[in-house]
C-alpha atoms as a PDB file:
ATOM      1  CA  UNK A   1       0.000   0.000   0.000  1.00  0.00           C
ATOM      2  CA  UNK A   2       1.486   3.463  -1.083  1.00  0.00           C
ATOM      3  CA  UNK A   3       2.103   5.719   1.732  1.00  0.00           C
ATOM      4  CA  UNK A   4       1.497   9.148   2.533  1.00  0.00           C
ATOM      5  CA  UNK A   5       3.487  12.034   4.481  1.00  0.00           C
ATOM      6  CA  UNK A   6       2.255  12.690   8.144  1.00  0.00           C
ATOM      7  CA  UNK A   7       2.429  16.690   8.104  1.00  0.00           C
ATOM      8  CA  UNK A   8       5.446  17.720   8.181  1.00  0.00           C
ATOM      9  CA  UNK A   9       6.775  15.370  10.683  1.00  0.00           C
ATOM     10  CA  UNK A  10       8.832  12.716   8.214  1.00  0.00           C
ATOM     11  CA  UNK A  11       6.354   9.799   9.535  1.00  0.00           C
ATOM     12  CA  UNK A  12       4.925   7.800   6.222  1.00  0.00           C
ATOM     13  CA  UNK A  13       1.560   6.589   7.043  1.00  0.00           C
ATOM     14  CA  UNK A  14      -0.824   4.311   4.946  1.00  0.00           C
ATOM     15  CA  UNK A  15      -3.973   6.087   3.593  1.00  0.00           C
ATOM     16  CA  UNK A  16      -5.951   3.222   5.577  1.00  0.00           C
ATOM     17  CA  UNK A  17      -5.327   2.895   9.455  1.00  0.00           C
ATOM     18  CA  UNK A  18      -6.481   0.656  11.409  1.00  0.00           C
ATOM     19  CA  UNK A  19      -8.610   1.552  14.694  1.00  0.00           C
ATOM     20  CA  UNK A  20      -8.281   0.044  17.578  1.00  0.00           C
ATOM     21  CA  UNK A  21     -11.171   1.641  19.699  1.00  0.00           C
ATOM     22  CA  UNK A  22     -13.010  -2.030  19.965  1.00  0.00           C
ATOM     23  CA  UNK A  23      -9.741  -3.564  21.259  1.00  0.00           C
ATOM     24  CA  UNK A  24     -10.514  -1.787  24.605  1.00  0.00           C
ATOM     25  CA  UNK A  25     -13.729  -3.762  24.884  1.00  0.00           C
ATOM     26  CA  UNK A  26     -15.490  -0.978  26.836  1.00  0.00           C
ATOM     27  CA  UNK A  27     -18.271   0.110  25.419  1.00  0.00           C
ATOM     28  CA  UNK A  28     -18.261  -2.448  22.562  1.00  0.00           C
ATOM     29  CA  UNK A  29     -20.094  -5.903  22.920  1.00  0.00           C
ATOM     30  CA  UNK A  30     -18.733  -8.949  21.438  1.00  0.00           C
ATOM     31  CA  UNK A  31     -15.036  -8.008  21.071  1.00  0.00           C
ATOM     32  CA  UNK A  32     -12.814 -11.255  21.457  1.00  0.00           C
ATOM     33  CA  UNK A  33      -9.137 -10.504  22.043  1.00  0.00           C
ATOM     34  CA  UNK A  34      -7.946 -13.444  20.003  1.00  0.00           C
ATOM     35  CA  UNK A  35     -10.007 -12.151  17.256  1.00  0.00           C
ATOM     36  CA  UNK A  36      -8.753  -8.519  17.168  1.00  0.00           C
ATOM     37  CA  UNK A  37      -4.931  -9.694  17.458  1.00  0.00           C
ATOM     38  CA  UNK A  38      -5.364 -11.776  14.185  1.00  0.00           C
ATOM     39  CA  UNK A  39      -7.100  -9.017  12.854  1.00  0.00           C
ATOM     40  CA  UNK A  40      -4.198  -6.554  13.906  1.00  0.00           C
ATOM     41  CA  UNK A  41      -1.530  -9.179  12.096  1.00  0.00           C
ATOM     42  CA  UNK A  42      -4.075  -9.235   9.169  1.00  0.00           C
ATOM     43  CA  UNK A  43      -4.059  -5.664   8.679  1.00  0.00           C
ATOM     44  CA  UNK A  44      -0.446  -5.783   8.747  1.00  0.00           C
ATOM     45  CA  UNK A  45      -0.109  -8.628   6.376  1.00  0.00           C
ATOM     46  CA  UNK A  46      -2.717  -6.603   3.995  1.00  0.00           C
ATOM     47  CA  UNK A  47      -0.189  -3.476   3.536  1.00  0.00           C
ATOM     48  CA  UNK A  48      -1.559  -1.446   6.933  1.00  0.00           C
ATOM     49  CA  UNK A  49       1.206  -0.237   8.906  1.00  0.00           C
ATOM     50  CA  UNK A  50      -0.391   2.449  10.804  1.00  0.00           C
ATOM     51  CA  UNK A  51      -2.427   1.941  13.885  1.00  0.00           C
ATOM     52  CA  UNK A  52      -4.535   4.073  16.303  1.00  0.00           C
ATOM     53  CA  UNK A  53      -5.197   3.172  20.231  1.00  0.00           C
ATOM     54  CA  UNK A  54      -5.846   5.167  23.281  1.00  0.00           C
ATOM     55  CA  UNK A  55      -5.084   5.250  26.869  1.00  0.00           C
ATOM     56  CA  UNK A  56      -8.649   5.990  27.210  1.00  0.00           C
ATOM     57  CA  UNK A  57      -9.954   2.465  25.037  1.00  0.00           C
ATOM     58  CA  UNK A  58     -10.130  -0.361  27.530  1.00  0.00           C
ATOM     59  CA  UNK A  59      -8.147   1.850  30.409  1.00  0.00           C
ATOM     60  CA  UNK A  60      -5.039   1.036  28.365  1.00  0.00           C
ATOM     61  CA  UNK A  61      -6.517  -2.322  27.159  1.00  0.00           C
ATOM     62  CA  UNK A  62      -6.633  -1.383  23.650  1.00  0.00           C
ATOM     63  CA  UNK A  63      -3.009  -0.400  23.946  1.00  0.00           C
ATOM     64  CA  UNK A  64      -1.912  -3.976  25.460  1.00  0.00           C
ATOM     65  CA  UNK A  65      -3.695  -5.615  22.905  1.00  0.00           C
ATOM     66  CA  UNK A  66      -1.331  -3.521  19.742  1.00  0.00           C
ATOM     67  CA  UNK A  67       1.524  -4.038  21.450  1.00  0.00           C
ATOM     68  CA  UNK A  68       1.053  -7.893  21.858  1.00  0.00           C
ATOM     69  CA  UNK A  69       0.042  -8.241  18.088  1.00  0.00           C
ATOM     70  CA  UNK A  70       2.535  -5.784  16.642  1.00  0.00           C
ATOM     71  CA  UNK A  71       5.523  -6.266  18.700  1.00  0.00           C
ATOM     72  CA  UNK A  72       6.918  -8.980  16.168  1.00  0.00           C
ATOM     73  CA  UNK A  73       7.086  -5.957  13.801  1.00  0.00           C
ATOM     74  CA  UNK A  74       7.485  -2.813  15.903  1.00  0.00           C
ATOM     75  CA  UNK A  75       9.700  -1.293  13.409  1.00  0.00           C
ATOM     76  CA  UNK A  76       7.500  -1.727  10.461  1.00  0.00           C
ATOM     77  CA  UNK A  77       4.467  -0.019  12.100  1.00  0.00           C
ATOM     78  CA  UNK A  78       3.354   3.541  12.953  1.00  0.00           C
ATOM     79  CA  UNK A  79       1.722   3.765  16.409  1.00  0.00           C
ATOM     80  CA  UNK A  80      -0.540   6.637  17.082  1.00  0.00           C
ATOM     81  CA  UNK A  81      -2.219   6.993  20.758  1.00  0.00           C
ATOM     82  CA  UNK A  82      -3.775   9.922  22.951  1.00  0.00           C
ATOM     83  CA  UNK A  83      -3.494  10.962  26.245  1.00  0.00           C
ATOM     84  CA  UNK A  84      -6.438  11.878  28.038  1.00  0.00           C
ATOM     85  CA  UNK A  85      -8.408  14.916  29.453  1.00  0.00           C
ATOM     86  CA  UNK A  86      -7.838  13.726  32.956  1.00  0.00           C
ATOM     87  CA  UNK A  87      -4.074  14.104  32.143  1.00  0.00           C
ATOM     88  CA  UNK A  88      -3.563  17.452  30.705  1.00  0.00           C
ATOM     89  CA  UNK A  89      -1.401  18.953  33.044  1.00  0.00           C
ATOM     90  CA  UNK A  90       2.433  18.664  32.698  1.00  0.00           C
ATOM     91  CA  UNK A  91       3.192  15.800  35.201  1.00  0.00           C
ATOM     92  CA  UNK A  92       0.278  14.016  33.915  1.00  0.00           C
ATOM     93  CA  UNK A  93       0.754  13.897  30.158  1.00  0.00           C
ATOM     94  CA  UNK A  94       4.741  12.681  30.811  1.00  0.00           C
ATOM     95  CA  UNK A  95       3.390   9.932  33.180  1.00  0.00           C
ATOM     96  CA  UNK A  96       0.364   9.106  30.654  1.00  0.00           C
ATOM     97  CA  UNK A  97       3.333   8.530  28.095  1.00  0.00           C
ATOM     98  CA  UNK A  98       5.229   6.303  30.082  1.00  0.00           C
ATOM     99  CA  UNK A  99       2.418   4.230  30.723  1.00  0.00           C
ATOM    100  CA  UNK A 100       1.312   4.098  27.158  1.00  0.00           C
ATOM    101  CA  UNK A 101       4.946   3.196  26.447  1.00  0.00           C
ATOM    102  CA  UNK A 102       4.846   0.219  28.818  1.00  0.00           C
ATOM    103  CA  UNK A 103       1.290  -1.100  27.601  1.00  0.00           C
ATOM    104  CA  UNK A 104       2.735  -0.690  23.336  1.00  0.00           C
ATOM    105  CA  UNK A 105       5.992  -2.685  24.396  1.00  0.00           C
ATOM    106  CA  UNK A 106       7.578   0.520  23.065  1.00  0.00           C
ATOM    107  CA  UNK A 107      10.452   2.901  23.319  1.00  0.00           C
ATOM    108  CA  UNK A 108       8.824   5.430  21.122  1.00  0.00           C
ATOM    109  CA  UNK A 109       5.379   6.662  20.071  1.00  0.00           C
ATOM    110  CA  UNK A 110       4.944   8.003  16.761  1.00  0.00           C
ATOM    111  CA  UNK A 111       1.995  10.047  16.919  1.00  0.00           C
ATOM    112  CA  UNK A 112       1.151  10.930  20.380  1.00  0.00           C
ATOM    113  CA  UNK A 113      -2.516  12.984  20.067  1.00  0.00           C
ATOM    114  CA  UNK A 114      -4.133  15.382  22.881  1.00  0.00           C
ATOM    115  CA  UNK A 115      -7.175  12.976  22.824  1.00  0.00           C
ATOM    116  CA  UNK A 116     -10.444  15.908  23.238  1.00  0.00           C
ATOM    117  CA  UNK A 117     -10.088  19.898  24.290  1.00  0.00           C
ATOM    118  CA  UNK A 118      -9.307  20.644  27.498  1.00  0.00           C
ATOM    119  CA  UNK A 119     -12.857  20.722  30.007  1.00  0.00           C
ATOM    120  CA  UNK A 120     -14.343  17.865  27.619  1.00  0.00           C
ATOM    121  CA  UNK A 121     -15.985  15.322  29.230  1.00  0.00           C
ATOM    122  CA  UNK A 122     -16.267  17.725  32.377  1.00  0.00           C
ATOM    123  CA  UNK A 123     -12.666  17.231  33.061  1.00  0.00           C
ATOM    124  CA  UNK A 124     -10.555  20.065  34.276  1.00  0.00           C
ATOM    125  CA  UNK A 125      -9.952  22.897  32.460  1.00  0.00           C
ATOM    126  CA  UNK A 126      -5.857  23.050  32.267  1.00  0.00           C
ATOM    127  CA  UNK A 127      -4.636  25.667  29.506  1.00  0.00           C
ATOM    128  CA  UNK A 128      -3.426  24.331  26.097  1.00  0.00           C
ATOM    129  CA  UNK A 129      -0.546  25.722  26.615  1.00  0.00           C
ATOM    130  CA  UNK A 130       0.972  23.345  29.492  1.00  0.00           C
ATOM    131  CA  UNK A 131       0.376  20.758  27.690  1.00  0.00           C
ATOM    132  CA  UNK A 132       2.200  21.397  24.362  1.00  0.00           C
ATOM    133  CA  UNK A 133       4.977  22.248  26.714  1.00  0.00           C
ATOM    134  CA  UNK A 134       4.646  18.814  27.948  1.00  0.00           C
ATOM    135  CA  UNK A 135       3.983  17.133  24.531  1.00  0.00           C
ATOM    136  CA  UNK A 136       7.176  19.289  23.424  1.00  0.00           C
ATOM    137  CA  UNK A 137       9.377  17.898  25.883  1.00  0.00           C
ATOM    138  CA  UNK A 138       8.786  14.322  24.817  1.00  0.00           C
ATOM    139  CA  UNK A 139       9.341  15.344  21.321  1.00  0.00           C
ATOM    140  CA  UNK A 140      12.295  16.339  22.124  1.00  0.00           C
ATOM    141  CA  UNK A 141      13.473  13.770  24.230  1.00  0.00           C
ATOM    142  CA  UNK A 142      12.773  10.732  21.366  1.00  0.00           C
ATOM    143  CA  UNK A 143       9.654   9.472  23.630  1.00  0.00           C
ATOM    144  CA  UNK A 144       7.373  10.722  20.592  1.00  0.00           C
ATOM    145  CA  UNK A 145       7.927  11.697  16.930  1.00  0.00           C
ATOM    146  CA  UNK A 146       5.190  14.041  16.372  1.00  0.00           C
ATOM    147  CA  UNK A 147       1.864  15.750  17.862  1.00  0.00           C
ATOM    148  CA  UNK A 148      -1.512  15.343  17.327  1.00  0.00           C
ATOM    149  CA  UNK A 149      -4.765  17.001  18.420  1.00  0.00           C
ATOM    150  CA  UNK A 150      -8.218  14.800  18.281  1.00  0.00           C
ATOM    151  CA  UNK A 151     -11.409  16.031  18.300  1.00  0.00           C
ATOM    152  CA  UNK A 152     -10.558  19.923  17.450  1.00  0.00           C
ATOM    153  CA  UNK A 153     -12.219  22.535  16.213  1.00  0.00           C
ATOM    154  CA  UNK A 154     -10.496  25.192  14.145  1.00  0.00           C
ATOM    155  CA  UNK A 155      -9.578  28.314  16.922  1.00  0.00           C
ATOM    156  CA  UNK A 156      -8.587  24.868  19.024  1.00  0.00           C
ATOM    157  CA  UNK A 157      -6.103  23.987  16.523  1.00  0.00           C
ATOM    158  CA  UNK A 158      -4.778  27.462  15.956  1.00  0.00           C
ATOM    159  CA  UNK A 159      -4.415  28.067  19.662  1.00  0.00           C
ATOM    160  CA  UNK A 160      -2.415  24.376  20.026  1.00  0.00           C
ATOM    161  CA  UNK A 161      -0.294  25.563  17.245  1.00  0.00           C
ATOM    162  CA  UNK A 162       0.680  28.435  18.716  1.00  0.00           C
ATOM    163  CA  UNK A 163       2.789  26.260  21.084  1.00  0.00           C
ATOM    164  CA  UNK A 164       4.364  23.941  19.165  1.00  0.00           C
ATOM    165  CA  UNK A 165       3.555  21.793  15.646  1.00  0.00           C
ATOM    166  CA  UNK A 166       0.844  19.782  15.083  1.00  0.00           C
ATOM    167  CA  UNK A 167       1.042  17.233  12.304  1.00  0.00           C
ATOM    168  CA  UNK A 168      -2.610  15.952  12.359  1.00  0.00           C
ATOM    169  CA  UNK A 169      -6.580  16.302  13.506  1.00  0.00           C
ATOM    170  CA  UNK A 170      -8.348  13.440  13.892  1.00  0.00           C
ATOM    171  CA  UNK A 171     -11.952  14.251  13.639  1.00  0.00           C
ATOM    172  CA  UNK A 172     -15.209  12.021  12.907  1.00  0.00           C
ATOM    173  CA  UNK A 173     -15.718  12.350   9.527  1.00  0.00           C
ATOM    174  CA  UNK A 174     -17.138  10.272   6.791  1.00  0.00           C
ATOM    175  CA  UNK A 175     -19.501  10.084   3.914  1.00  0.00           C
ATOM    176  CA  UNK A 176     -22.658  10.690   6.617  1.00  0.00           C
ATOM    177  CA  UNK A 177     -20.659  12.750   8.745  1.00  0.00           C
ATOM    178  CA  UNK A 178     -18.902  16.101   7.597  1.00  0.00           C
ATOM    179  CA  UNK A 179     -18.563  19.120   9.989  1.00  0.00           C
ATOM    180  CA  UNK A 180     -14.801  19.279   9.508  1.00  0.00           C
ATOM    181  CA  UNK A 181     -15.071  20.219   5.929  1.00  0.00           C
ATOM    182  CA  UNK A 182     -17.445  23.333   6.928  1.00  0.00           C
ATOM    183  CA  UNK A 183     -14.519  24.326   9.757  1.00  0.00           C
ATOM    184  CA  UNK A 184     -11.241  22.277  10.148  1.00  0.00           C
ATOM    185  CA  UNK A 185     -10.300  20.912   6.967  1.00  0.00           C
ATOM    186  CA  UNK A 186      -9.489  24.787   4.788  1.00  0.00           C
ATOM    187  CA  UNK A 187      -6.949  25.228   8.145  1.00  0.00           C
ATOM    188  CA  UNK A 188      -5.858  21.452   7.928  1.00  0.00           C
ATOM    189  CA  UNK A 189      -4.862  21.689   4.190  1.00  0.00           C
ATOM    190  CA  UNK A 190      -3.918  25.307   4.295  1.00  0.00           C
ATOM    191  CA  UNK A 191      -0.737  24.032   7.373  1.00  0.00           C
ATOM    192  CA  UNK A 192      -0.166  21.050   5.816  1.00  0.00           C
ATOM    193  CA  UNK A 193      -1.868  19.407   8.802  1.00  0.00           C
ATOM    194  CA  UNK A 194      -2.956  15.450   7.885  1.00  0.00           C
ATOM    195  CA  UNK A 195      -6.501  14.504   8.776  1.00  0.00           C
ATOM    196  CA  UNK A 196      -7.177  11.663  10.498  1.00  0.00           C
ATOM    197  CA  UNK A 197     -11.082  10.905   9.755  1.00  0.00           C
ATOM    198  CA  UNK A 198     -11.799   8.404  12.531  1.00  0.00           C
ATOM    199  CA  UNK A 199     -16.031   6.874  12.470  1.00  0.00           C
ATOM    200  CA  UNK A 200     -15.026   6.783   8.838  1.00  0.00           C
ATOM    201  CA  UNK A 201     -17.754   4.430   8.297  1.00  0.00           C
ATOM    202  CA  UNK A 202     -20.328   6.000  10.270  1.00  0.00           C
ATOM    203  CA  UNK A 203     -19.848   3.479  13.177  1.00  0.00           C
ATOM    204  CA  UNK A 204     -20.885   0.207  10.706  1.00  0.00           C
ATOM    205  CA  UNK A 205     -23.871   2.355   9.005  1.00  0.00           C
ATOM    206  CA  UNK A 206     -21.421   2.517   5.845  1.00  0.00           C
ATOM    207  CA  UNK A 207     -21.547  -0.700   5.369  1.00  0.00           C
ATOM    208  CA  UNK A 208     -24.819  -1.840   4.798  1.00  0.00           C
ATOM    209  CA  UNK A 209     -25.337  -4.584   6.947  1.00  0.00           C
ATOM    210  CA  UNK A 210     -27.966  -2.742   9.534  1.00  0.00           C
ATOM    211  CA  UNK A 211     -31.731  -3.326   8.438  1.00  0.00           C
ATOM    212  CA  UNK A 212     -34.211  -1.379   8.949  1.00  0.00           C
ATOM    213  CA  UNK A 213     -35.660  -2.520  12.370  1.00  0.00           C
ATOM    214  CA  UNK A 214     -31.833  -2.751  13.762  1.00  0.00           C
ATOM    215  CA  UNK A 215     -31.442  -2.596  17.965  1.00  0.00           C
ATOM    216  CA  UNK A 216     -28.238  -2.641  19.152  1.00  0.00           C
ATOM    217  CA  UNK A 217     -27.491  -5.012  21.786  1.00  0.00           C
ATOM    218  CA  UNK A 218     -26.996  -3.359  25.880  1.00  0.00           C
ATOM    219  CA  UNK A 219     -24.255  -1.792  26.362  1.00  0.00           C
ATOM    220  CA  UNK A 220     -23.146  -0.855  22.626  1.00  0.00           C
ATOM    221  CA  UNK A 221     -22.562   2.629  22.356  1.00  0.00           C
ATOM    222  CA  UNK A 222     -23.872   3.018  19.053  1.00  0.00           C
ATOM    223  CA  UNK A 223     -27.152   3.131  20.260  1.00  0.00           C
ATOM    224  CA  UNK A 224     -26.718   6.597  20.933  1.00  0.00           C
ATOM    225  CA  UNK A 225     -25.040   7.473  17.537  1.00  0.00           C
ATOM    226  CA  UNK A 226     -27.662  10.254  16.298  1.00  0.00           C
ATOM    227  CA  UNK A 227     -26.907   8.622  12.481  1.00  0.00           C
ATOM    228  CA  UNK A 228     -29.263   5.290  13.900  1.00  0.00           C
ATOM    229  CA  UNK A 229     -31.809   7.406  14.985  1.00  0.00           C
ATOM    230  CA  UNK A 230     -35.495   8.370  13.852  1.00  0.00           C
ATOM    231  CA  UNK A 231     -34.775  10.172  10.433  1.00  0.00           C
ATOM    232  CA  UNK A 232     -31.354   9.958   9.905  1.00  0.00           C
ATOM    233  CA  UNK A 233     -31.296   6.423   9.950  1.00  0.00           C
ATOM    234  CA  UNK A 234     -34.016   6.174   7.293  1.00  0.00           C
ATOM    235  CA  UNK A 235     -31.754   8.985   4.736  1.00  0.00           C
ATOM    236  CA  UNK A 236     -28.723   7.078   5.556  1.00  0.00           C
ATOM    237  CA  UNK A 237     -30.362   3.717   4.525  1.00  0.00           C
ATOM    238  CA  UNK A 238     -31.836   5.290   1.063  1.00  0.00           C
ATOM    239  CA  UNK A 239     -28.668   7.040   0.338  1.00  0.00           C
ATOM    240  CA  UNK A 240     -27.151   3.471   1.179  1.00  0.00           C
ATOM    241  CA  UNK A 241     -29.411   2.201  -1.834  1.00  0.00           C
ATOM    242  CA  UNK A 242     -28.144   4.742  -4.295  1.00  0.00           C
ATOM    243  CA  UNK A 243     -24.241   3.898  -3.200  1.00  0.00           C
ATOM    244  CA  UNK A 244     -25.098   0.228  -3.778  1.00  0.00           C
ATOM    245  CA  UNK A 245     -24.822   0.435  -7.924  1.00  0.00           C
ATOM    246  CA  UNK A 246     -21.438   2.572  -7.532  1.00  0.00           C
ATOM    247  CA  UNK A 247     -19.622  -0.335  -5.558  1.00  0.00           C
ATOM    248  CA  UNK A 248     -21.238  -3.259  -7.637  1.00  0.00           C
ATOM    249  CA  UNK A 249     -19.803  -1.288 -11.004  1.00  0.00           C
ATOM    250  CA  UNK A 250     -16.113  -1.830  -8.997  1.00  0.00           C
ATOM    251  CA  UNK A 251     -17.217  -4.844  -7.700  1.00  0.00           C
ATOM    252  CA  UNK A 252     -16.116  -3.624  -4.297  1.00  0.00           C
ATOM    253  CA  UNK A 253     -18.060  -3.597  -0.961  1.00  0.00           C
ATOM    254  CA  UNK A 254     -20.347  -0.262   0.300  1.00  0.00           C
ATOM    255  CA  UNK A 255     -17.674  -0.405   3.080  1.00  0.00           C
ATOM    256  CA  UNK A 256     -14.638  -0.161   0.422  1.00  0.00           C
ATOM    257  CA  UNK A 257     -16.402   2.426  -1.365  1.00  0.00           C
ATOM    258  CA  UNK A 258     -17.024   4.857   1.556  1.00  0.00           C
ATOM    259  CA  UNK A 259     -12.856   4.272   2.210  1.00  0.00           C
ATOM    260  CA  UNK A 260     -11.750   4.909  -1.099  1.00  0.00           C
ATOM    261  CA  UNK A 261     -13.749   8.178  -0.975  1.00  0.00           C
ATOM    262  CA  UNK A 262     -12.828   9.337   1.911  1.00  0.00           C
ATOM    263  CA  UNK A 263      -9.139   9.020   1.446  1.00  0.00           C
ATOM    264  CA  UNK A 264      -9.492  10.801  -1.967  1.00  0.00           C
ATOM    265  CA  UNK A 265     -10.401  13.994  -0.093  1.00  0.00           C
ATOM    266  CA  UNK A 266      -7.506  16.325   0.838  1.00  0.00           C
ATOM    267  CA  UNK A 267      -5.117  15.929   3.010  1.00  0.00           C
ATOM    268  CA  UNK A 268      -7.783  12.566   4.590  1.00  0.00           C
ATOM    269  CA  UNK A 269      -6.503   8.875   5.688  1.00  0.00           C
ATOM    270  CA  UNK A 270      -9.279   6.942   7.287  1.00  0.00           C
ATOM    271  CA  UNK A 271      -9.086   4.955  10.564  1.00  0.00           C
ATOM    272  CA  UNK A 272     -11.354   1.819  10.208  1.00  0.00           C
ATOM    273  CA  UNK A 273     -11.517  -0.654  12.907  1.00  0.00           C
ATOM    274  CA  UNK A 274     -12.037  -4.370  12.586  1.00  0.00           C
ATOM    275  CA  UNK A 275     -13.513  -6.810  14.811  1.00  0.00           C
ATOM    276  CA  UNK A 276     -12.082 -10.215  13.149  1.00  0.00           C
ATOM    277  CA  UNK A 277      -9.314 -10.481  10.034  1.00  0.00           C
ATOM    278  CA  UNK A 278     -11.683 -10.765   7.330  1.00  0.00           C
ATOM    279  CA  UNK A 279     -13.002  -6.975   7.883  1.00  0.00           C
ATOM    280  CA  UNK A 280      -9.378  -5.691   8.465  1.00  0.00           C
ATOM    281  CA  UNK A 281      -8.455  -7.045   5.224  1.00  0.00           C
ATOM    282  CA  UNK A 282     -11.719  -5.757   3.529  1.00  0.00           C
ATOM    283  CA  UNK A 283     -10.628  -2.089   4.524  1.00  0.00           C
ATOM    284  CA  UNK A 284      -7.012  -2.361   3.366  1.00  0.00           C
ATOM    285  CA  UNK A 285      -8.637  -3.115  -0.139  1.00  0.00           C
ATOM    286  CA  UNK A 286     -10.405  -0.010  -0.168  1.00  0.00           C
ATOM    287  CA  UNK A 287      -7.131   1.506  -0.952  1.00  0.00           C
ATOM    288  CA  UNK A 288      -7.182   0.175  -4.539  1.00  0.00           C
ATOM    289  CA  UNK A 289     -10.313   1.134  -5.468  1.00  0.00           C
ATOM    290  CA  UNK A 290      -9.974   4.391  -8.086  1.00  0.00           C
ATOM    291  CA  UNK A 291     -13.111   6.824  -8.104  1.00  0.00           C
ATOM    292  CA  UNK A 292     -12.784   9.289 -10.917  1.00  0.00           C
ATOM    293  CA  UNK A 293     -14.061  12.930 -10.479  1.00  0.00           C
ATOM    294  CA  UNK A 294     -18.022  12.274 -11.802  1.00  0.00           C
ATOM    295  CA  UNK A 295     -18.177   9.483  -9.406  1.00  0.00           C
ATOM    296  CA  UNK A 296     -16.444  11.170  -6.209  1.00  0.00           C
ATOM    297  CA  UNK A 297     -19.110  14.188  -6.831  1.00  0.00           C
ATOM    298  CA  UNK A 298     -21.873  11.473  -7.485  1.00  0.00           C
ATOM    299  CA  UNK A 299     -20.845   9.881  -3.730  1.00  0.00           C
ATOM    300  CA  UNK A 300     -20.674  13.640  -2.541  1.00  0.00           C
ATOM    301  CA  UNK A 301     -24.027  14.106  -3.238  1.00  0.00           C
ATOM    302  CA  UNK A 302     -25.682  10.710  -2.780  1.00  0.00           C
ATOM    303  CA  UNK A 303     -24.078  11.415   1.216  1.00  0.00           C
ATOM    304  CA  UNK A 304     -25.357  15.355   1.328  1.00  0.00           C
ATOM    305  CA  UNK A 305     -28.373  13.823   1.528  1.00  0.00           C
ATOM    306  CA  UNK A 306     -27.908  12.581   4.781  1.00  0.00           C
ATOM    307  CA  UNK A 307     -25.447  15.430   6.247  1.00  0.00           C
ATOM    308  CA  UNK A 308     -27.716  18.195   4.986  1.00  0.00           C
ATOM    309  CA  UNK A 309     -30.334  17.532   7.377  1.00  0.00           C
ATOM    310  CA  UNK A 310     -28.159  16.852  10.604  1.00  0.00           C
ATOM    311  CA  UNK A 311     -27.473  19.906  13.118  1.00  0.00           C
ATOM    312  CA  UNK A 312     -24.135  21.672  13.796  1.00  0.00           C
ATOM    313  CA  UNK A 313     -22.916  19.969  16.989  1.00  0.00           C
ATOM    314  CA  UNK A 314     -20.045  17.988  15.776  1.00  0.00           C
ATOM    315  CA  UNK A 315     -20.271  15.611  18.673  1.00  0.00           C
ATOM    316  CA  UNK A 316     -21.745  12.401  17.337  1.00  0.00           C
ATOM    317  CA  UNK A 317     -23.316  10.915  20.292  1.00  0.00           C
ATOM    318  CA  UNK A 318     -26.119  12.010  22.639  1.00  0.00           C
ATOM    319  CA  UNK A 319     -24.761  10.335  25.611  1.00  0.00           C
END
């Protein structure tokens, strides 16, 4: 799989990541830990080399769970992990690396991402500031290669850059799901900042397998996803419909087709998660898939029709 430039930081990434958000287990039912480490090796074996955990998935589960599959091939792989709101002061975001350090079987993260704003989540407000400083120091010291923000609106970004370089956003953003374009993305492309569109298949919607009369099983977050609700849900399944034709003339999946648009917007790699090694090797193969220009505006407007109608809270969830 070709790769592409990280920002400015040197760091080649693969226009496909895999997520590892299910790894952590919380909030996820179903998740087998066998299953996602063949699915990690799968990815691998399929041409991903960049993956994306979080203290925050699991409380460090996810992490454990890359750094068991991947440490065969540690120097083949791009790691990319956040620190969390509870950790935004100075002390906290150095000891939140070490630990993250300890769970990858690592000496180095690649990407290391402040994970939502500061206050999010009712957490503490601690200035942006600090915690560059922090994030800086690591840099500097070899612990990390480069600096992320997650989560981000524009002024966030501009303020965090003030401080020190970011390399990347990772925002939700997909075919049904596209604030960032409105507010991010002109700044992203305009500072050579790489997006990394996590949800880049709606949470599963993108694929087509959810009927009309879907419930999500307790304790699956999705339930909350405002995309499976009421209206929405019924515009995202016709506009599924319409996408249906476009993937059967490339003879690729709905899933594959959502990818291989995504990643043909600026700057955009998409994270995709994968519960078992058949879906992480479906995703990789979105990477092959060519749209040409009529067909990437007649996807842009097949998914308006679900996006037009949503509000302007970019939060995704109504938890």
């Amino acid at each position: 799989m070709e790769t592409r430039s990280l920002g400015t930081s040197g760091i080649e990434i693969t226009p496909v990541i895999m997520g590892t958000w299910q790894a952590g287990k919380t909030m996820w039912v179903g998740v087998e830990d066998s299953e996602t480490i063949k699915a990690m090796r799968a990815a691998f074996d399929a041409g991903i080399t960049t993956f994306d955990t979080a203290a925050i998935y699991g409380d460090g589960h996810s992490e454990r769970i890359v750094g068991e599959a991947l440490e065969p091939v540690r120097d083949k792989v791009v790691y990319a992990t956040k620190v969390w709101c509870t950790n935004f002061k100075y002390d906290g975001v150095i000891e939140a690396c070490e630990s993250s350090l300890k769970n990858l079987k690592t000496d180095y993260i690649d990407l290391y991402q402040i994970h939502w704003p500061t206050g999010s989540w009712k957490s503490e407000i601690v200035p942006v500031e600090e915690t560059m400083r922090a994030l800086n120091d690591l840099k500097q010291q070899g612990k990390i290669r480069a600096i992320g923000v997650s989560n981000f609106s524009r002024a966030q970004i501009e303020e965090a850059a003030q401080y020190g370089r970011v390399d990347s956003l990772q925002p939700p953003y997909s075919l049904f799901w596209r604030s960032i374009e409105k507010d991010a993305m002109p700044y992203c492309i305009e500072n050579n900042i790489t997006i990394l569109a996590y949800s880049p298949l709606a949470q599963g919607l993108l694929t087509g397998k959810f009927g009309p009369d879907h419930k999500f099983e307790e304790g699956d977050h999705r339930a909350k996803n405002k995309l499976f609700q009421g209206e929405n849900y019924q515009r995202a399944l016709a506009a599924l419909d319409k996408l249906r034709p476009i993937a059967d003339r490339h003879q690729c999946s709905l899933a594959q087709l959502a990818l291989a648009w995504l990643i043909a917007q600026p700057q955009t790699c998409a994270i995709a998660g994968a519960r078992n090694a058949e879906q992480a090797v479906g995703n990789a193969g979105a990477a092959v898939v060519q749209l040409d220009a009529g067909e990437l505006a007649e996807i842009d407007a097949i998914g308006r029709s679900v996006t037009d109608d949503l509000d302007d809270n970019p939060v995704m969830w109504e938890f």
